[in-house]
C-alpha atoms as a PDB file:
ATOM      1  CA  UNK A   1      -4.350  12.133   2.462  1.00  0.00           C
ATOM      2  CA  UNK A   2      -6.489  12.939  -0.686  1.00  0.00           C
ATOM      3  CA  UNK A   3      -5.485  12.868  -4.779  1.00  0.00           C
ATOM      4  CA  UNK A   4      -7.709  14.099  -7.684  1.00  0.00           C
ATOM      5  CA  UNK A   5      -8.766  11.284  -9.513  1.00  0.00           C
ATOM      6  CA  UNK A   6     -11.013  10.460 -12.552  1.00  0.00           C
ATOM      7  CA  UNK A   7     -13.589   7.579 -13.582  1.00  0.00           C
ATOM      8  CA  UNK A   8     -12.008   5.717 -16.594  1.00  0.00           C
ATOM      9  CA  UNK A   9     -15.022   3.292 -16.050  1.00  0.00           C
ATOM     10  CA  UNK A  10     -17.132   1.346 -13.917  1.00  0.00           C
ATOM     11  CA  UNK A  11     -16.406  -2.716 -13.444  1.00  0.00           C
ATOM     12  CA  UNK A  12     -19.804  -4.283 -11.645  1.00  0.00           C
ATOM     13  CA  UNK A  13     -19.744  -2.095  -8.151  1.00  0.00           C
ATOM     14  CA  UNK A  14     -16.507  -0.936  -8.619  1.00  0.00           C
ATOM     15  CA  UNK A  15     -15.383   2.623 -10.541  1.00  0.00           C
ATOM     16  CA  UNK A  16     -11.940   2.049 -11.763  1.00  0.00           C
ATOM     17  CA  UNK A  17     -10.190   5.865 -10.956  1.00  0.00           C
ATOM     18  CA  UNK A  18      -6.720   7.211 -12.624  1.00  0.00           C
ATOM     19  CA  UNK A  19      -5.141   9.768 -10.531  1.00  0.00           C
ATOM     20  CA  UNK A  20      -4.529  12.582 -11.948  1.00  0.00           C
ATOM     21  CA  UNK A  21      -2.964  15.004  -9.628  1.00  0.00           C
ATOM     22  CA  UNK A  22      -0.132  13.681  -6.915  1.00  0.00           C
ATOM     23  CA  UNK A  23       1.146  16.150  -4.921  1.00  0.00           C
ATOM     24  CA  UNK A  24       3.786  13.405  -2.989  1.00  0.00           C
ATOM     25  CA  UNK A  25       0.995  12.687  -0.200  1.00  0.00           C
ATOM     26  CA  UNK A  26       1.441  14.887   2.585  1.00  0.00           C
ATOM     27  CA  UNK A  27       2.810  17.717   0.921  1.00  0.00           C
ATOM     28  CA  UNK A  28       5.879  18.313   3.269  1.00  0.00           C
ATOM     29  CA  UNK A  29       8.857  17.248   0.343  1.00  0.00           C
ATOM     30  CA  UNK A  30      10.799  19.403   1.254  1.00  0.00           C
ATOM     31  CA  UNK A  31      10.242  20.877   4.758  1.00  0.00           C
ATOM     32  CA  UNK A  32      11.704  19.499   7.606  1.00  0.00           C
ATOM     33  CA  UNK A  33      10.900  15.943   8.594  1.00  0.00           C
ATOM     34  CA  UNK A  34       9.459  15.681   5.223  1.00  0.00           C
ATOM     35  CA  UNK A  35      10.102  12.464   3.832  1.00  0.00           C
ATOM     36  CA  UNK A  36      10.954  13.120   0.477  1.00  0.00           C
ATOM     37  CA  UNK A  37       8.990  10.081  -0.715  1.00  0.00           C
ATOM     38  CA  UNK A  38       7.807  12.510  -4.030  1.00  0.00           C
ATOM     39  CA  UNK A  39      11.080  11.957  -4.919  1.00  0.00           C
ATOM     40  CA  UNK A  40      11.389   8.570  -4.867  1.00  0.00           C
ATOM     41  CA  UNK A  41       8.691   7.904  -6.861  1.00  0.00           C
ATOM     42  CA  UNK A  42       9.691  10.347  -9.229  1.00  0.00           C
ATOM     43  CA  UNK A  43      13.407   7.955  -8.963  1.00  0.00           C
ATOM     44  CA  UNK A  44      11.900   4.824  -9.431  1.00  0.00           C
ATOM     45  CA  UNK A  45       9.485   5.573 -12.291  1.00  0.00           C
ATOM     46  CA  UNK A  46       5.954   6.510 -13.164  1.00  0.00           C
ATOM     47  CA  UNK A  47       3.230   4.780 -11.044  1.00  0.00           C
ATOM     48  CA  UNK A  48       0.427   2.926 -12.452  1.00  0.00           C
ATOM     49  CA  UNK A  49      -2.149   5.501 -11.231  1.00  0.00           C
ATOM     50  CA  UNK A  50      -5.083   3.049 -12.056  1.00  0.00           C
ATOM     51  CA  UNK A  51      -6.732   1.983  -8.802  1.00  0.00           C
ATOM     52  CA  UNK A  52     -10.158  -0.176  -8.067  1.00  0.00           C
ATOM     53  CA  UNK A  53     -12.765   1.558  -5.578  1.00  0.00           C
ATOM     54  CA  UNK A  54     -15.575   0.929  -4.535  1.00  0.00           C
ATOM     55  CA  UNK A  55     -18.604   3.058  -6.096  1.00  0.00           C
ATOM     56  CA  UNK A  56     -20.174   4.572  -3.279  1.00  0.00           C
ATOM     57  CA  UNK A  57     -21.139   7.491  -4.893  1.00  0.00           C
ATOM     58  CA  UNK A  58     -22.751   6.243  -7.815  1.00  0.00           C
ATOM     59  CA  UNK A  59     -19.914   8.410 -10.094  1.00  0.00           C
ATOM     60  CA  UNK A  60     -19.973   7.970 -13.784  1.00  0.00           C
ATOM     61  CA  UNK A  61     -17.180   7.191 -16.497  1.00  0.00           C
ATOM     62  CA  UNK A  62     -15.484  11.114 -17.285  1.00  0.00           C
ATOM     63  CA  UNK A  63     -16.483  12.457 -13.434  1.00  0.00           C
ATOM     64  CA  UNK A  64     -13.670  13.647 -11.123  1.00  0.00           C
ATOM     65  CA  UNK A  65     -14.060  12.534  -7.847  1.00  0.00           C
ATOM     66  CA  UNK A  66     -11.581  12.727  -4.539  1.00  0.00           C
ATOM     67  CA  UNK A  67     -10.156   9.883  -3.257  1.00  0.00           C
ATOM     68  CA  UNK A  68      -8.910   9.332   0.362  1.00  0.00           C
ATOM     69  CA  UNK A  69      -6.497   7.078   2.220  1.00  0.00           C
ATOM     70  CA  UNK A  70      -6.190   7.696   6.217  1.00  0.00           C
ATOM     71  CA  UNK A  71      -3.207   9.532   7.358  1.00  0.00           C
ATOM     72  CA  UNK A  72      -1.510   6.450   9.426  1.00  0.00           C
ATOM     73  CA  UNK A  73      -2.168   3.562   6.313  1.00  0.00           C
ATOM     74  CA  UNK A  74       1.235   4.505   4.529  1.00  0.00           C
ATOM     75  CA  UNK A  75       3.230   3.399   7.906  1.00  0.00           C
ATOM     76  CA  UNK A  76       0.906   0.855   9.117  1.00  0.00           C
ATOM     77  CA  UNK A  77       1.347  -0.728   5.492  1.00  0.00           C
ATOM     78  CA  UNK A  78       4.859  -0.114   5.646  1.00  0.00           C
ATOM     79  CA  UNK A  79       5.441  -1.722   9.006  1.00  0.00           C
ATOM     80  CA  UNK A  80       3.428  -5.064   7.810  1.00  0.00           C
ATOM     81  CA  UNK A  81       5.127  -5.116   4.591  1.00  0.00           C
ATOM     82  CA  UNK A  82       8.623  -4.527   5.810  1.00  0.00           C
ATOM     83  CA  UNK A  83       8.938  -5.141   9.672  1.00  0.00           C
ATOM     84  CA  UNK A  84       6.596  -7.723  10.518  1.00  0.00           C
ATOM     85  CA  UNK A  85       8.694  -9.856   7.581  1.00  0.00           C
ATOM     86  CA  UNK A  86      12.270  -8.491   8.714  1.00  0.00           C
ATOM     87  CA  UNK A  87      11.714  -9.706  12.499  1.00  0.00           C
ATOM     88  CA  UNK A  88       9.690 -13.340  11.628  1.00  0.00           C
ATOM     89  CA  UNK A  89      12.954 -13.692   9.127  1.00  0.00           C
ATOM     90  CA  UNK A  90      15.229 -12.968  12.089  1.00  0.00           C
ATOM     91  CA  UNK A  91      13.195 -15.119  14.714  1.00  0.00           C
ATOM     92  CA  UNK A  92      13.054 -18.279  11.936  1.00  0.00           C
ATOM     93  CA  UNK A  93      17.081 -17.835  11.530  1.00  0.00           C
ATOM     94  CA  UNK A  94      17.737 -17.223  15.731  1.00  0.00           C
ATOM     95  CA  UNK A  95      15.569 -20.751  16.189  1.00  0.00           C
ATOM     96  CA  UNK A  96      17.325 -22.595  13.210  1.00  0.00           C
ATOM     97  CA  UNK A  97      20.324 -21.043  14.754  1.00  0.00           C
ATOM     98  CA  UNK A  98      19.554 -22.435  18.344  1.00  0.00           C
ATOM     99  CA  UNK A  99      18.224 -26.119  17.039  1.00  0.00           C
ATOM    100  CA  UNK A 100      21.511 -27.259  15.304  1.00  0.00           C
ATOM    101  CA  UNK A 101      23.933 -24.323  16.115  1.00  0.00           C
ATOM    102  CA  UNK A 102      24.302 -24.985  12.078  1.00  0.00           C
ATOM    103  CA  UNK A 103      24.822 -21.822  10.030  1.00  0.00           C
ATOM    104  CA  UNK A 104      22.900 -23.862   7.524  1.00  0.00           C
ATOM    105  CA  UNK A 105      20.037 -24.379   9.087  1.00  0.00           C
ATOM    106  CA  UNK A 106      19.910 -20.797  10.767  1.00  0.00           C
ATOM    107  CA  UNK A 107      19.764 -19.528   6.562  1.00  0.00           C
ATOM    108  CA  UNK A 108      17.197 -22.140   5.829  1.00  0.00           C
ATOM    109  CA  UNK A 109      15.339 -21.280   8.928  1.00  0.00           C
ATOM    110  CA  UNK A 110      15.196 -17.241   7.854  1.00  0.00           C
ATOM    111  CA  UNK A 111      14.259 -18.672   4.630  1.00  0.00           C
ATOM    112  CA  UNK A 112      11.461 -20.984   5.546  1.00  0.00           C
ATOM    113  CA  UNK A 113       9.998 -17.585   8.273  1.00  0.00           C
ATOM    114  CA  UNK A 114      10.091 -15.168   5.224  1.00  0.00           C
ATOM    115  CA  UNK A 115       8.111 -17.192   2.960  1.00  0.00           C
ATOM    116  CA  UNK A 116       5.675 -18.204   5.413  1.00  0.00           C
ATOM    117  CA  UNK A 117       5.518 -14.077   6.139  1.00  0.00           C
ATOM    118  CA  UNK A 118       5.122 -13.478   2.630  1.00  0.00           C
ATOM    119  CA  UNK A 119       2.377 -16.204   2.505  1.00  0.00           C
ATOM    120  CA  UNK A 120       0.871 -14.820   5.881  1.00  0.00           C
ATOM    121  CA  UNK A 121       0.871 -11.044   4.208  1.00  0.00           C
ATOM    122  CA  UNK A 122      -0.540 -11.826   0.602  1.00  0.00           C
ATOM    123  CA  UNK A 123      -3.446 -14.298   2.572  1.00  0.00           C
ATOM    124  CA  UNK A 124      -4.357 -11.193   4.732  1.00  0.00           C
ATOM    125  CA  UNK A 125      -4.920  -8.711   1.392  1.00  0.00           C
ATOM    126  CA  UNK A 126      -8.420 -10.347   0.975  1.00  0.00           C
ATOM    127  CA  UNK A 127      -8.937  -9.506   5.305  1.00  0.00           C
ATOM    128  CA  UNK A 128     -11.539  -7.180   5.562  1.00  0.00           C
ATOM    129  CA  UNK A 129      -9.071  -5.443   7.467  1.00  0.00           C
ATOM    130  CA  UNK A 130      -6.807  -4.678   5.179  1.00  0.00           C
ATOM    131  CA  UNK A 131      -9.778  -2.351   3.979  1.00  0.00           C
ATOM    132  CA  UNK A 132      -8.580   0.766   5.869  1.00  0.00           C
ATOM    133  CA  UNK A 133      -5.731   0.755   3.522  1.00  0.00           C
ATOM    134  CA  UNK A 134      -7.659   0.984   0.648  1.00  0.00           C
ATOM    135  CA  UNK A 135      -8.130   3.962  -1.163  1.00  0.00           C
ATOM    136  CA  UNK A 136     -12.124   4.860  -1.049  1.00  0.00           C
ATOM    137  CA  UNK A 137     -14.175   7.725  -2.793  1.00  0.00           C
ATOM    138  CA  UNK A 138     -15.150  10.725  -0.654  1.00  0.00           C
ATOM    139  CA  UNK A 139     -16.237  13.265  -3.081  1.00  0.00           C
ATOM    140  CA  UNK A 140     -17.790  13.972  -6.547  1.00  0.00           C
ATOM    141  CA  UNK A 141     -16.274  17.288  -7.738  1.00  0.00           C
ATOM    142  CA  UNK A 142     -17.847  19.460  -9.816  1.00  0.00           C
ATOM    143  CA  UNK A 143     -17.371  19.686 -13.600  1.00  0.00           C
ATOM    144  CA  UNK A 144     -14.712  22.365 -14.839  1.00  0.00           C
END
């Protein structure tokens, strides 16, 4: 997936970009099996658009320059952000469930899983890992 972005300026080794043309990601809105997730955003308001990447190509404040994200980081980022909390919350309330056979405990035990998820997710941004998520520069385009 690739946007149109622009250099607002450049923080130490970083060029901070604002996108400036979002076409929904894929581009499939509105065929079939399309996700529709334009739409959304469009629902839920304007995005910041302001992103941090890293300055590989030496771009300066004013250039346009293409930014890319692989294809599968939207549902791998999706599926750690939302699954991977959903099933430890289900596992913590199933043992708090099977320890006391206490409703109680079963909520405080779904409780306790989701915030060490949540802990477990926001340690993991800094992962080197988590870099194939990131948005990263690709291309210096040419100036209109």
């Amino acid at each position: 997936m690739q946007v149109e972005a622009v250099v607002t300026r450049i923080d130490a080794r970083q060029a901070i970009v604002k996108v400036v043309k979002t076409d929904g990601g894929c581009g499939r809105c509105d065929e079939p099996g399309g996700c529709r997730s334009a739409m959304l955003g469009e629902v839920l308001g304007p995005r910041c658009g302001e992103y941090a990447v890293d300055n590989v190509l030496a771009a300066a404040p004013g250039a346009r320059v293409t930014l890319e994200v692989p294809d599968s980081a939207p549902l791998r980022a999706a599926v750690l952000a939302y699954l991977v909390p959903l099933l430890l919350m289900l596992c913590g309330a199933a043992v708090g469930q099977w320890l006391t056979g206490s409703d109680a405990w079963a909520a405080v035990g779904a409780m306790v899983a989701l915030a060490l998820s949540l802990g477990i997710l926001r340690r993991g941004r800094a992962h080197h890992s988590m870099q194939s998520f990131q948005p990263r520069m690709v291309r210096v385009l040419p100036k209109r």
